[in-house]
PDB file of N, CA and C in Angstrom:
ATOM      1  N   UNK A   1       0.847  -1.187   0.000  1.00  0.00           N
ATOM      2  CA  UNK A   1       0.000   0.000   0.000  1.00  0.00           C
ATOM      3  C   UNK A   1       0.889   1.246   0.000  1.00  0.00           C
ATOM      4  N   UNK A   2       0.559   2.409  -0.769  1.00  0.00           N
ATOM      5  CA  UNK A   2       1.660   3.271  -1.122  1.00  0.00           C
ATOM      6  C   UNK A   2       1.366   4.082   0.213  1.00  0.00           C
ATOM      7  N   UNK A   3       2.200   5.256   0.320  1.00  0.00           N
ATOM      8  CA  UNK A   3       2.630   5.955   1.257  1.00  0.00           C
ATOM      9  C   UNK A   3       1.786   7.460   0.938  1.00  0.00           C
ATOM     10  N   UNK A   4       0.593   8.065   1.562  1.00  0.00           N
ATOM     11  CA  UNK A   4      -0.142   9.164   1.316  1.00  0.00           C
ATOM     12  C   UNK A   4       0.624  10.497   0.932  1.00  0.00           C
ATOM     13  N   UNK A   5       1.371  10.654   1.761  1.00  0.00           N
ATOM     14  CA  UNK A   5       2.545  11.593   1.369  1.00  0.00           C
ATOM     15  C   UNK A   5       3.414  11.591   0.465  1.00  0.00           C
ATOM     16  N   UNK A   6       3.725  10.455  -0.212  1.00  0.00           N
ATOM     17  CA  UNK A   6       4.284   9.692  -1.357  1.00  0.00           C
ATOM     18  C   UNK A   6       3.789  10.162  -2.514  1.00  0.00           C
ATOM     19  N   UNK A   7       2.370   9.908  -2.499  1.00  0.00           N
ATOM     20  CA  UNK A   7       1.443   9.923  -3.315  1.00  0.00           C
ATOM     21  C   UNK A   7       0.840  11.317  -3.816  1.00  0.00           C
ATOM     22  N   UNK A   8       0.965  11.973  -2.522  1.00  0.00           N
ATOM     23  CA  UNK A   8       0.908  13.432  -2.710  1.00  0.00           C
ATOM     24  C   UNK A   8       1.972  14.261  -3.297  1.00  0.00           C
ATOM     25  N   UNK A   9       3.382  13.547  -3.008  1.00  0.00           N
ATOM     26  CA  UNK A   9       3.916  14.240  -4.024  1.00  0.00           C
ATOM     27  C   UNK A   9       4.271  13.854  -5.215  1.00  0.00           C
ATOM     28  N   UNK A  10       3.869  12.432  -5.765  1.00  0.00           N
ATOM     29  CA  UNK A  10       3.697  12.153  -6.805  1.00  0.00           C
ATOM     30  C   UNK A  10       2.323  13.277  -7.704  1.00  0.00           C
ATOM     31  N   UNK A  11       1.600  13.324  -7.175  1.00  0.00           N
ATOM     32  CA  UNK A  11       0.434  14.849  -7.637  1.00  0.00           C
ATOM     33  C   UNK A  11       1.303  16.059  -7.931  1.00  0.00           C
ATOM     34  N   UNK A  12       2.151  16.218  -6.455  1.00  0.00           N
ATOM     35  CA  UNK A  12       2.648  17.470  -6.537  1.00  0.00           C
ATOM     36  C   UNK A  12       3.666  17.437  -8.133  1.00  0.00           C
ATOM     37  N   UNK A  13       4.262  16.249  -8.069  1.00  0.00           N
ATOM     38  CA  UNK A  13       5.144  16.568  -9.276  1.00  0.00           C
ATOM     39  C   UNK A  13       4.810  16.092 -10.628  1.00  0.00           C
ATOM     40  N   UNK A  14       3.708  15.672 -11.202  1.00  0.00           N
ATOM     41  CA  UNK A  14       3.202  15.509 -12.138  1.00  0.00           C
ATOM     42  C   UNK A  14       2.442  17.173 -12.251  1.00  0.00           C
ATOM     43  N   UNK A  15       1.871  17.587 -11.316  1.00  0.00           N
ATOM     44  CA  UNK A  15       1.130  18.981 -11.715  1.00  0.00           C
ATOM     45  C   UNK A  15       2.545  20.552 -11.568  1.00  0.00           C
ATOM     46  N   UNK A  16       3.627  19.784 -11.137  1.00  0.00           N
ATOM     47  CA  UNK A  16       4.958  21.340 -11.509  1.00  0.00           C
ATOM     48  C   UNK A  16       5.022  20.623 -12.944  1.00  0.00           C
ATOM     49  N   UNK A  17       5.127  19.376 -13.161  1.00  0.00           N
ATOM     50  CA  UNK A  17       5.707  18.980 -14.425  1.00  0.00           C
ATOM     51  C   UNK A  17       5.019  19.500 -15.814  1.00  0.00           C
ATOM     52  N   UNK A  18       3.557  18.995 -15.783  1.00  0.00           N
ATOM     53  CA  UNK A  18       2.725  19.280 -16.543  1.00  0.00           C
ATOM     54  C   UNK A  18       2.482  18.332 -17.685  1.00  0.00           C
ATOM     55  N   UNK A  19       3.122  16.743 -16.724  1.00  0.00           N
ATOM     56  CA  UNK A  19       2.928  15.844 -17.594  1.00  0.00           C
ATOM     57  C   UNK A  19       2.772  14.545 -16.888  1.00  0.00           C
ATOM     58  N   UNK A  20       2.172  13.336 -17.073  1.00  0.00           N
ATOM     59  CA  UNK A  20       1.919  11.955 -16.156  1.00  0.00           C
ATOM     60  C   UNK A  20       3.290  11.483 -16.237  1.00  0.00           C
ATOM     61  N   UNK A  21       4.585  11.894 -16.951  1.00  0.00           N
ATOM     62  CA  UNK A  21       6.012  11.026 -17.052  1.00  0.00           C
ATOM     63  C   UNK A  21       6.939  10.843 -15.976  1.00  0.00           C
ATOM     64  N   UNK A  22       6.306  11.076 -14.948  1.00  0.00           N
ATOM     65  CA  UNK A  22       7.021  10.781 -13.204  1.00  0.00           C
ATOM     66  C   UNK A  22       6.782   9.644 -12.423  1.00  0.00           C
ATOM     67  N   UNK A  23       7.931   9.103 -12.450  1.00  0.00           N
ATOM     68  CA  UNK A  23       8.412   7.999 -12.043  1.00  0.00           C
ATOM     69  C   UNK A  23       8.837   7.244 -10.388  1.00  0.00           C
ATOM     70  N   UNK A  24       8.151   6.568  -9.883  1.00  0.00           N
ATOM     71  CA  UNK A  24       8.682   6.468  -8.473  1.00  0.00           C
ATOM     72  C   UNK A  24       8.857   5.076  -8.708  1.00  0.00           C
ATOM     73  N   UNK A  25      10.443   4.941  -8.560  1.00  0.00           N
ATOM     74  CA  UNK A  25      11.331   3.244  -8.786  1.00  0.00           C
ATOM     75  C   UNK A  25      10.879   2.616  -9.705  1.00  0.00           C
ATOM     76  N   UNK A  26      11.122   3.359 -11.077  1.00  0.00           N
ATOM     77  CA  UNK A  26      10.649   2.062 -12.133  1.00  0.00           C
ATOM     78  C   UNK A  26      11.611   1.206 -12.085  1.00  0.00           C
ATOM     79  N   UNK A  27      10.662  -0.076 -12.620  1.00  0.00           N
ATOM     80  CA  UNK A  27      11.709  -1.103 -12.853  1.00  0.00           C
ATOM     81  C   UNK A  27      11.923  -1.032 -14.173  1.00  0.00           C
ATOM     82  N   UNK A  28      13.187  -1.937 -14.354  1.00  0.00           N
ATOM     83  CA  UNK A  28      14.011  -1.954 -15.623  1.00  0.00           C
ATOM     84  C   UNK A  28      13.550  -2.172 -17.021  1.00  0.00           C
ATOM     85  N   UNK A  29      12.539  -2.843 -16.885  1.00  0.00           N
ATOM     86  CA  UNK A  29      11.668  -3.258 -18.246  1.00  0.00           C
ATOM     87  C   UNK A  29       9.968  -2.096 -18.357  1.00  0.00           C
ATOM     88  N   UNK A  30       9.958  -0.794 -17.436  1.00  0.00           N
ATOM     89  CA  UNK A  30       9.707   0.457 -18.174  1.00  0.00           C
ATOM     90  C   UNK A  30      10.359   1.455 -19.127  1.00  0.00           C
ATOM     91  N   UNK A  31       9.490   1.662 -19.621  1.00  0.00           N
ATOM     92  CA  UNK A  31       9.950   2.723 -20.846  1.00  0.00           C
ATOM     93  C   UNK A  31       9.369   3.662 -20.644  1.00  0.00           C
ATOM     94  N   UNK A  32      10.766   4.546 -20.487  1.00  0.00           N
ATOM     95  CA  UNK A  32      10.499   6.013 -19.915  1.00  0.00           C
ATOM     96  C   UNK A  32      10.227   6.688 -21.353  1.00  0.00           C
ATOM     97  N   UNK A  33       9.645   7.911 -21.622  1.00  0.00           N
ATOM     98  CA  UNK A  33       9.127   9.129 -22.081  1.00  0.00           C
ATOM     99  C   UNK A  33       9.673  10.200 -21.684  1.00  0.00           C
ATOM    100  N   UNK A  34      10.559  10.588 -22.393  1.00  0.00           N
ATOM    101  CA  UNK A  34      10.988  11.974 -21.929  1.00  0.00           C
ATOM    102  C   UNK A  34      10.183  13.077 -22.583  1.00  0.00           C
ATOM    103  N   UNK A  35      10.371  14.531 -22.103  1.00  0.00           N
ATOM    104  CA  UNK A  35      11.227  14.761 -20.867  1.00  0.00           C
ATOM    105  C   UNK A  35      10.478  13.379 -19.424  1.00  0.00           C
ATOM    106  N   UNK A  36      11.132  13.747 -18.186  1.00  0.00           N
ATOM    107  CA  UNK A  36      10.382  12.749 -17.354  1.00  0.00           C
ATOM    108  C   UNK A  36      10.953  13.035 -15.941  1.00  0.00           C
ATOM    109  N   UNK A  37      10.579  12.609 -15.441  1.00  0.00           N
ATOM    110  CA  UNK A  37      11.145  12.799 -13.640  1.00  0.00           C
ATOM    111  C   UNK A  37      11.222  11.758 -12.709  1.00  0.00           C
ATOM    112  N   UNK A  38      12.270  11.042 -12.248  1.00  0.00           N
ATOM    113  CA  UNK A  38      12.543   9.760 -11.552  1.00  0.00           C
ATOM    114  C   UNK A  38      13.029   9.981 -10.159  1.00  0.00           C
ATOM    115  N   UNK A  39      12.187   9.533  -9.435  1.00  0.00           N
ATOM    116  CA  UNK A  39      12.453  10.031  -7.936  1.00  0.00           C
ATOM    117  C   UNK A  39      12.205   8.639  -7.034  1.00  0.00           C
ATOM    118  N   UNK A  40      13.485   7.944  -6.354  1.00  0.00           N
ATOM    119  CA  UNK A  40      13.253   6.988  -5.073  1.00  0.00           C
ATOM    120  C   UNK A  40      13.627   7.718  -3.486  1.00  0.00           C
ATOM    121  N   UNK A  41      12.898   6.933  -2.764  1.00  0.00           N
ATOM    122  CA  UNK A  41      13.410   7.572  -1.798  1.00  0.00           C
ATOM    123  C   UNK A  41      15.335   7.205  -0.981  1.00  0.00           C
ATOM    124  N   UNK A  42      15.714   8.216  -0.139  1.00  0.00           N
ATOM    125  CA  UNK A  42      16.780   8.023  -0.510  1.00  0.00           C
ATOM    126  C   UNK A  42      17.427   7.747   1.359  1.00  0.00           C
ATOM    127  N   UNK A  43      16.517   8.912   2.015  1.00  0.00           N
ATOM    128  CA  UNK A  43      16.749   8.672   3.676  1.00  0.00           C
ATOM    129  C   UNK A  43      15.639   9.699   4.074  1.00  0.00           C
ATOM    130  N   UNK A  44      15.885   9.605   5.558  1.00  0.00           N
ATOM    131  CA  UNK A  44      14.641  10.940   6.131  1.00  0.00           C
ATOM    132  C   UNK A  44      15.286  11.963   6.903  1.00  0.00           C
ATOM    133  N   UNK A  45      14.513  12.576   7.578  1.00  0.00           N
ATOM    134  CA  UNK A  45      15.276  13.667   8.344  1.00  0.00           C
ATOM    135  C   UNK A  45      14.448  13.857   9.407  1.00  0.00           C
ATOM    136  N   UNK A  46      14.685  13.291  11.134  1.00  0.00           N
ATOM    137  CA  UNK A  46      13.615  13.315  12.179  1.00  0.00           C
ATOM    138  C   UNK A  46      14.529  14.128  13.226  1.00  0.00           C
ATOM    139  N   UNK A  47      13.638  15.346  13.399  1.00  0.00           N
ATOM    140  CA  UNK A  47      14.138  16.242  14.719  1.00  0.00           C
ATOM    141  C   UNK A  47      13.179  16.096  15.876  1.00  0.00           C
ATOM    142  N   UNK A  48      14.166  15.772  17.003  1.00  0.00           N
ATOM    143  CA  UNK A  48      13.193  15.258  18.210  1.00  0.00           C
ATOM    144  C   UNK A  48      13.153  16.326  19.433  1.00  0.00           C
ATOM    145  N   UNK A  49      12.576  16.469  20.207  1.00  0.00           N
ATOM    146  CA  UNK A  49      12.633  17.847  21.512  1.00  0.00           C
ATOM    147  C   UNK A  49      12.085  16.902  22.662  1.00  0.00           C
ATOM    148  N   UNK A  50      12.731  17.121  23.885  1.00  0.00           N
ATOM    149  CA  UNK A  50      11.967  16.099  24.947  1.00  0.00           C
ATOM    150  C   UNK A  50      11.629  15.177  24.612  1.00  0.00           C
ATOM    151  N   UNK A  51      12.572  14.015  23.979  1.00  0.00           N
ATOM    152  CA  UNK A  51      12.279  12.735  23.846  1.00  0.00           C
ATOM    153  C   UNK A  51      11.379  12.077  22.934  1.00  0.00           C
ATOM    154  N   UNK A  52      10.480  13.795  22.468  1.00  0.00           N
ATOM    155  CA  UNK A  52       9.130  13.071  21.328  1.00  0.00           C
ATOM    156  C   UNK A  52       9.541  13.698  19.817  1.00  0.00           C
ATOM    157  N   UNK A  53       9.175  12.888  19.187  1.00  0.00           N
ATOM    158  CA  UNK A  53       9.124  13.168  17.682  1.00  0.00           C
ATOM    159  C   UNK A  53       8.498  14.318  17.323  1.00  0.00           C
ATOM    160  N   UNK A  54       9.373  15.595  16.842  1.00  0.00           N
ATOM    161  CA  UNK A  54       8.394  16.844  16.265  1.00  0.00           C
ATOM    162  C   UNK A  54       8.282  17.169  15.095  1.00  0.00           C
ATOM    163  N   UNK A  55       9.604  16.632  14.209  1.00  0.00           N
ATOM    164  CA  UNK A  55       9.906  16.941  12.714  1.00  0.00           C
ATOM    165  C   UNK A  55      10.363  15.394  11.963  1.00  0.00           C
ATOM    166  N   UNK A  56       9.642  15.161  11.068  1.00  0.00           N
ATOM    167  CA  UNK A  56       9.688  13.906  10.276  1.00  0.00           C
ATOM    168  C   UNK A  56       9.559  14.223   8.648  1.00  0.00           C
ATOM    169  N   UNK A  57      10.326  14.049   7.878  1.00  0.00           N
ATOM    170  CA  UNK A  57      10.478  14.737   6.500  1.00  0.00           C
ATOM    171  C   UNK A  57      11.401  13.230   5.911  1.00  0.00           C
ATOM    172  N   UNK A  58      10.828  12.733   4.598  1.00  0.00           N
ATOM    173  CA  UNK A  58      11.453  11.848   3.813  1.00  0.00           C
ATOM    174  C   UNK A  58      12.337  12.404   2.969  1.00  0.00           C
ATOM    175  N   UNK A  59      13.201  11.652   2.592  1.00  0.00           N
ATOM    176  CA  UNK A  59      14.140  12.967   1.668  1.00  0.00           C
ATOM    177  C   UNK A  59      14.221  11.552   0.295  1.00  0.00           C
ATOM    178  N   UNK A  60      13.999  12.568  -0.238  1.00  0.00           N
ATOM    179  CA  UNK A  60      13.815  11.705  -1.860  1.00  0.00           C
ATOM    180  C   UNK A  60      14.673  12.077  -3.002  1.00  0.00           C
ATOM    181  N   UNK A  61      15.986  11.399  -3.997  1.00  0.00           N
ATOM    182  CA  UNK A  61      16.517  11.583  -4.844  1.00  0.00           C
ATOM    183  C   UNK A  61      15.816  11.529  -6.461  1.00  0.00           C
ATOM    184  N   UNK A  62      15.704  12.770  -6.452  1.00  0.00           N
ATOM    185  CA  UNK A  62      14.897  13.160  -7.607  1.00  0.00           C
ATOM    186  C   UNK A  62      15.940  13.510  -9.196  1.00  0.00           C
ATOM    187  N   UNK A  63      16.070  12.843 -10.012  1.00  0.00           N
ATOM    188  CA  UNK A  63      16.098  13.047 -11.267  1.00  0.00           C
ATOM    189  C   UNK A  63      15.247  13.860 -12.247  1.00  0.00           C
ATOM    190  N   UNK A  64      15.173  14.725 -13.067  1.00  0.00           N
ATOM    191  CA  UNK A  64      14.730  15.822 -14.134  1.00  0.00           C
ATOM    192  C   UNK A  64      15.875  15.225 -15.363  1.00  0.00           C
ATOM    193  N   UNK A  65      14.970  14.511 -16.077  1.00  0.00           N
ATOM    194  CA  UNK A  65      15.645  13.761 -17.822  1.00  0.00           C
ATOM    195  C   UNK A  65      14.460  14.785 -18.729  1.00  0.00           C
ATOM    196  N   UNK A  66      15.754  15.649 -19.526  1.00  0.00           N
ATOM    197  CA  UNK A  66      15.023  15.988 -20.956  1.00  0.00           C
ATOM    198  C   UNK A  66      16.397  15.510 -21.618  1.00  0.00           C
ATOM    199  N   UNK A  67      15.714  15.988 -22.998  1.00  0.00           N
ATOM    200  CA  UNK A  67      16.278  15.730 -24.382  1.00  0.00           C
ATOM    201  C   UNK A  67      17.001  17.228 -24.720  1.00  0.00           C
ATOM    202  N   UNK A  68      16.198  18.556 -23.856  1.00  0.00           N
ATOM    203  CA  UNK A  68      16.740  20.027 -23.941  1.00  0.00           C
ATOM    204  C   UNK A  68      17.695  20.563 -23.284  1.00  0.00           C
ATOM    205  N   UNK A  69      18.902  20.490 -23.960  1.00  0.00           N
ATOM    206  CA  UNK A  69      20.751  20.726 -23.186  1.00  0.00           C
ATOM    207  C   UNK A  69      19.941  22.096 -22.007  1.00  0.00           C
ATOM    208  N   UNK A  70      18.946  22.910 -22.643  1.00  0.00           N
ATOM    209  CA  UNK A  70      18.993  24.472 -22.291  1.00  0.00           C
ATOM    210  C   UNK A  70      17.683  24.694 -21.449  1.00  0.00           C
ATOM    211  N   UNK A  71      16.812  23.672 -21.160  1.00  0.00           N
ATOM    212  CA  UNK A  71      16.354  23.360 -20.146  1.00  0.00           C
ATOM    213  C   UNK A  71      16.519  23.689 -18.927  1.00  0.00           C
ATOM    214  N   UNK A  72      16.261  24.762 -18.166  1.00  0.00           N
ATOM    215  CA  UNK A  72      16.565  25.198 -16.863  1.00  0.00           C
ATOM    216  C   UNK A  72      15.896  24.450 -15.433  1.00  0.00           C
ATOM    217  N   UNK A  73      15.746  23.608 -15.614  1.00  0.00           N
ATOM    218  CA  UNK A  73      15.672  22.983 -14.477  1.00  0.00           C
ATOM    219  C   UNK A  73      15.680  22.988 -13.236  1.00  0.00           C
ATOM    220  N   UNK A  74      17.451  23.067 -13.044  1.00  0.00           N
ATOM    221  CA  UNK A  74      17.643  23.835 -11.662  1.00  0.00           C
ATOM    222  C   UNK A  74      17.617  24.711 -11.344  1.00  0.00           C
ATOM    223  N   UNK A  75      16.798  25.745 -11.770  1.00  0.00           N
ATOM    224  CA  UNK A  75      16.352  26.847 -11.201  1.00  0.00           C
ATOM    225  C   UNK A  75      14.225  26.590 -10.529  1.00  0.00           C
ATOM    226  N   UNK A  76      13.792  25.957 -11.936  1.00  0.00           N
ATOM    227  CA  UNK A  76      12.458  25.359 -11.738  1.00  0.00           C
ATOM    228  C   UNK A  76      12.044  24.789 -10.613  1.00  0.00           C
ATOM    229  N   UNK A  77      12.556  23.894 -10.348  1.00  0.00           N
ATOM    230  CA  UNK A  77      12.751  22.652  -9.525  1.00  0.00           C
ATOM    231  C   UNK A  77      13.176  23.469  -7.817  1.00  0.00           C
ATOM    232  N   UNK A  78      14.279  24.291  -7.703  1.00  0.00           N
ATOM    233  CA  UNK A  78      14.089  24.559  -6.365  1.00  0.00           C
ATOM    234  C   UNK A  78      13.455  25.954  -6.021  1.00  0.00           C
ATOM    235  N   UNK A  79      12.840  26.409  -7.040  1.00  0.00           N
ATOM    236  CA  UNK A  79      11.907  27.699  -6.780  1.00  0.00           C
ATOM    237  C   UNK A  79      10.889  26.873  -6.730  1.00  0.00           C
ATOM    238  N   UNK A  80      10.339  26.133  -7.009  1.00  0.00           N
ATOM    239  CA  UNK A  80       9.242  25.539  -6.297  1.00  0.00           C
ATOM    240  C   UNK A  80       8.864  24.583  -5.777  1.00  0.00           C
ATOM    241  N   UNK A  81       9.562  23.935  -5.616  1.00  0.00           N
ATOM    242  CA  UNK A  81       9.210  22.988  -4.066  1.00  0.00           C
ATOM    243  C   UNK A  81      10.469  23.319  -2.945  1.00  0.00           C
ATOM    244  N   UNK A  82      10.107  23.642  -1.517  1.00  0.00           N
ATOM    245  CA  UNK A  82      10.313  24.593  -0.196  1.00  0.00           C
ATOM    246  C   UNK A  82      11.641  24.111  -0.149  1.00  0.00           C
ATOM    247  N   UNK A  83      12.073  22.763   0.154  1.00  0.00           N
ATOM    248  CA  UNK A  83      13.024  21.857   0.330  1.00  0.00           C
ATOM    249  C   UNK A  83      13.381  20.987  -0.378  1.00  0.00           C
ATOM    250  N   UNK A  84      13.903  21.665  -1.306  1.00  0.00           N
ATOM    251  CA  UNK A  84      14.780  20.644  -2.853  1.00  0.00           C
ATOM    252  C   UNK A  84      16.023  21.811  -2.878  1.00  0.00           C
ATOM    253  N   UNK A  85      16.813  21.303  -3.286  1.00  0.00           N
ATOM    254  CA  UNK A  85      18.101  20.995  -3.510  1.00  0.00           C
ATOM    255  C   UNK A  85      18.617  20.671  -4.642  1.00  0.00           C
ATOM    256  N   UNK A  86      19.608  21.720  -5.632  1.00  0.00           N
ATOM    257  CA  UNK A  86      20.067  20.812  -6.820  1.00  0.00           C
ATOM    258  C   UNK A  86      21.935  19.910  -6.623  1.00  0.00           C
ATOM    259  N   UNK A  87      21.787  19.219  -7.039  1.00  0.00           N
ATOM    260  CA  UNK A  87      22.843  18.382  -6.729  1.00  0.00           C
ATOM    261  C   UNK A  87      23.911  19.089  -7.997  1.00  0.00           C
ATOM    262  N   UNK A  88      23.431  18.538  -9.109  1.00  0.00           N
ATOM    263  CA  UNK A  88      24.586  18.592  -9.915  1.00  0.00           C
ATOM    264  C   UNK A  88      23.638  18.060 -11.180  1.00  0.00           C
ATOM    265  N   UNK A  89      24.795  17.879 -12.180  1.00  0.00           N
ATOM    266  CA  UNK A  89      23.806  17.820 -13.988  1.00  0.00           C
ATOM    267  C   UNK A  89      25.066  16.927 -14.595  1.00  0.00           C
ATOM    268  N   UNK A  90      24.144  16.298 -15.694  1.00  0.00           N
ATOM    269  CA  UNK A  90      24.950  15.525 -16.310  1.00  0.00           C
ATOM    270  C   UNK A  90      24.681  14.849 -17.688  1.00  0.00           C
ATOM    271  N   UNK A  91      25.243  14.373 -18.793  1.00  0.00           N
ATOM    272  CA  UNK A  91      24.596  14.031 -20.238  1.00  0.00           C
ATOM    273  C   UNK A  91      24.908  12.888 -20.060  1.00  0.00           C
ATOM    274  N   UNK A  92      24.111  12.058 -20.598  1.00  0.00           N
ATOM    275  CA  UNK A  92      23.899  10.484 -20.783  1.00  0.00           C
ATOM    276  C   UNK A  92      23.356  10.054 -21.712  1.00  0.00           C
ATOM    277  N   UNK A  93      23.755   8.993 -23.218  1.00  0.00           N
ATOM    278  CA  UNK A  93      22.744   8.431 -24.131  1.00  0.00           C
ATOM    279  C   UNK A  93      21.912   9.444 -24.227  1.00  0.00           C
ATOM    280  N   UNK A  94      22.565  11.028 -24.894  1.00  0.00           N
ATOM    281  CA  UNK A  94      21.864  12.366 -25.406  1.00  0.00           C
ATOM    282  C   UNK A  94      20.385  12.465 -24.611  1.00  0.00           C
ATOM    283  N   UNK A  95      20.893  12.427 -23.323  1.00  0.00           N
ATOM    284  CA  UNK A  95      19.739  12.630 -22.225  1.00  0.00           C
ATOM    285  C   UNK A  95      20.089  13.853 -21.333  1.00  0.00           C
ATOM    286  N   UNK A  96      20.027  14.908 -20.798  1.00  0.00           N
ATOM    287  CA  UNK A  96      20.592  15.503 -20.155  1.00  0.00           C
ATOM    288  C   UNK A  96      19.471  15.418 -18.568  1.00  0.00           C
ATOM    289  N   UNK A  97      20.472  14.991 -17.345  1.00  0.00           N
ATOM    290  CA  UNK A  97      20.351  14.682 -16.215  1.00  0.00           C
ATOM    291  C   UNK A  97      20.218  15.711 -15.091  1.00  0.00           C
ATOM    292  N   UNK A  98      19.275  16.193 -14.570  1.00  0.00           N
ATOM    293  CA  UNK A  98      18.941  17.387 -13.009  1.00  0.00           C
ATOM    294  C   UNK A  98      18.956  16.354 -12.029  1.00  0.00           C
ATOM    295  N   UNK A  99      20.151  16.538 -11.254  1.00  0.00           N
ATOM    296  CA  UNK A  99      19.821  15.438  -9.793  1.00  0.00           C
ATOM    297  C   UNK A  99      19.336  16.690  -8.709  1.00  0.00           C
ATOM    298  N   UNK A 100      18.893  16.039  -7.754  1.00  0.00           N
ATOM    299  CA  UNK A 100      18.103  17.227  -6.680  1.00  0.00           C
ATOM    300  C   UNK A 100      17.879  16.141  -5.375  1.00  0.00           C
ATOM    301  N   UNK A 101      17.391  16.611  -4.182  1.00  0.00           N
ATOM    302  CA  UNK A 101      17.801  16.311  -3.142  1.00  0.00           C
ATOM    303  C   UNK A 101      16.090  17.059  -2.561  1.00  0.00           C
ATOM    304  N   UNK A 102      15.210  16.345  -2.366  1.00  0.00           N
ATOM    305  CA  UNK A 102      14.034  16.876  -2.023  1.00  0.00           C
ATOM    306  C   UNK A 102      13.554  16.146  -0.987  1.00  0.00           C
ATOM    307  N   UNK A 103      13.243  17.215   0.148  1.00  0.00           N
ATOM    308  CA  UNK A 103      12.643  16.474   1.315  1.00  0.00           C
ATOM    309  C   UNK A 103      10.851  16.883   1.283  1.00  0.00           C
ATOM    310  N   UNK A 104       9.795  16.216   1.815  1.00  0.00           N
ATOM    311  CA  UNK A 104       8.509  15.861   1.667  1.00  0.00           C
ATOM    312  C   UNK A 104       8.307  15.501   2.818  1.00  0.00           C
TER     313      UNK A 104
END
């Protein structure tokens, strides 16, 4: 059973995207559609006060694949969602790669 918050930001990032091509852990025998967005989770982040749990945030490694070298991305991507992070960029099999660092 998926994870509500999961799921919510699977919404959240199909509606910044403006397309259904977002991906949470495909397996190997999907065929991606670019442009597209591939996001697993990666660790969390829990801040505690007096012994009880107050802050709980998943942190998820998010991928941004187009085909457009000039594609701005990392600017997109952390102007709008609160807690993302761009990692770094990269070309692959004339794919160009946005890694990001997003907590949920």
């Amino acid at each position: 059973m998926a994870d509500a918050r999961r799921l919510e930001l699977q919404s959240e990032l199909e509606s910044f995207f403006g397309s259904s091509n977002v991906y949470f852990q495909p397996p190997e025998n999907i065929r991606i559609k670019y442009p597209a967005i591939v996001y697993y989770p990666s660790s969390s982040r829990a801040r505690y006060a007096s012994n009880n749990l107050y802050l709980y945030r998943k942190r998820y490694s998010v991928t941004v694949m187009d085909k457009n070298p000039d594609a701005d991305w990392d600017k997109k991507m952390v102007s709008h969602f609160q807690y993302c992070s761009f990692d770094r960029a990269y070309a692959a099999d004339n794919i160009n790669h946005w890694l990001f660092t997003l907590y949920w």
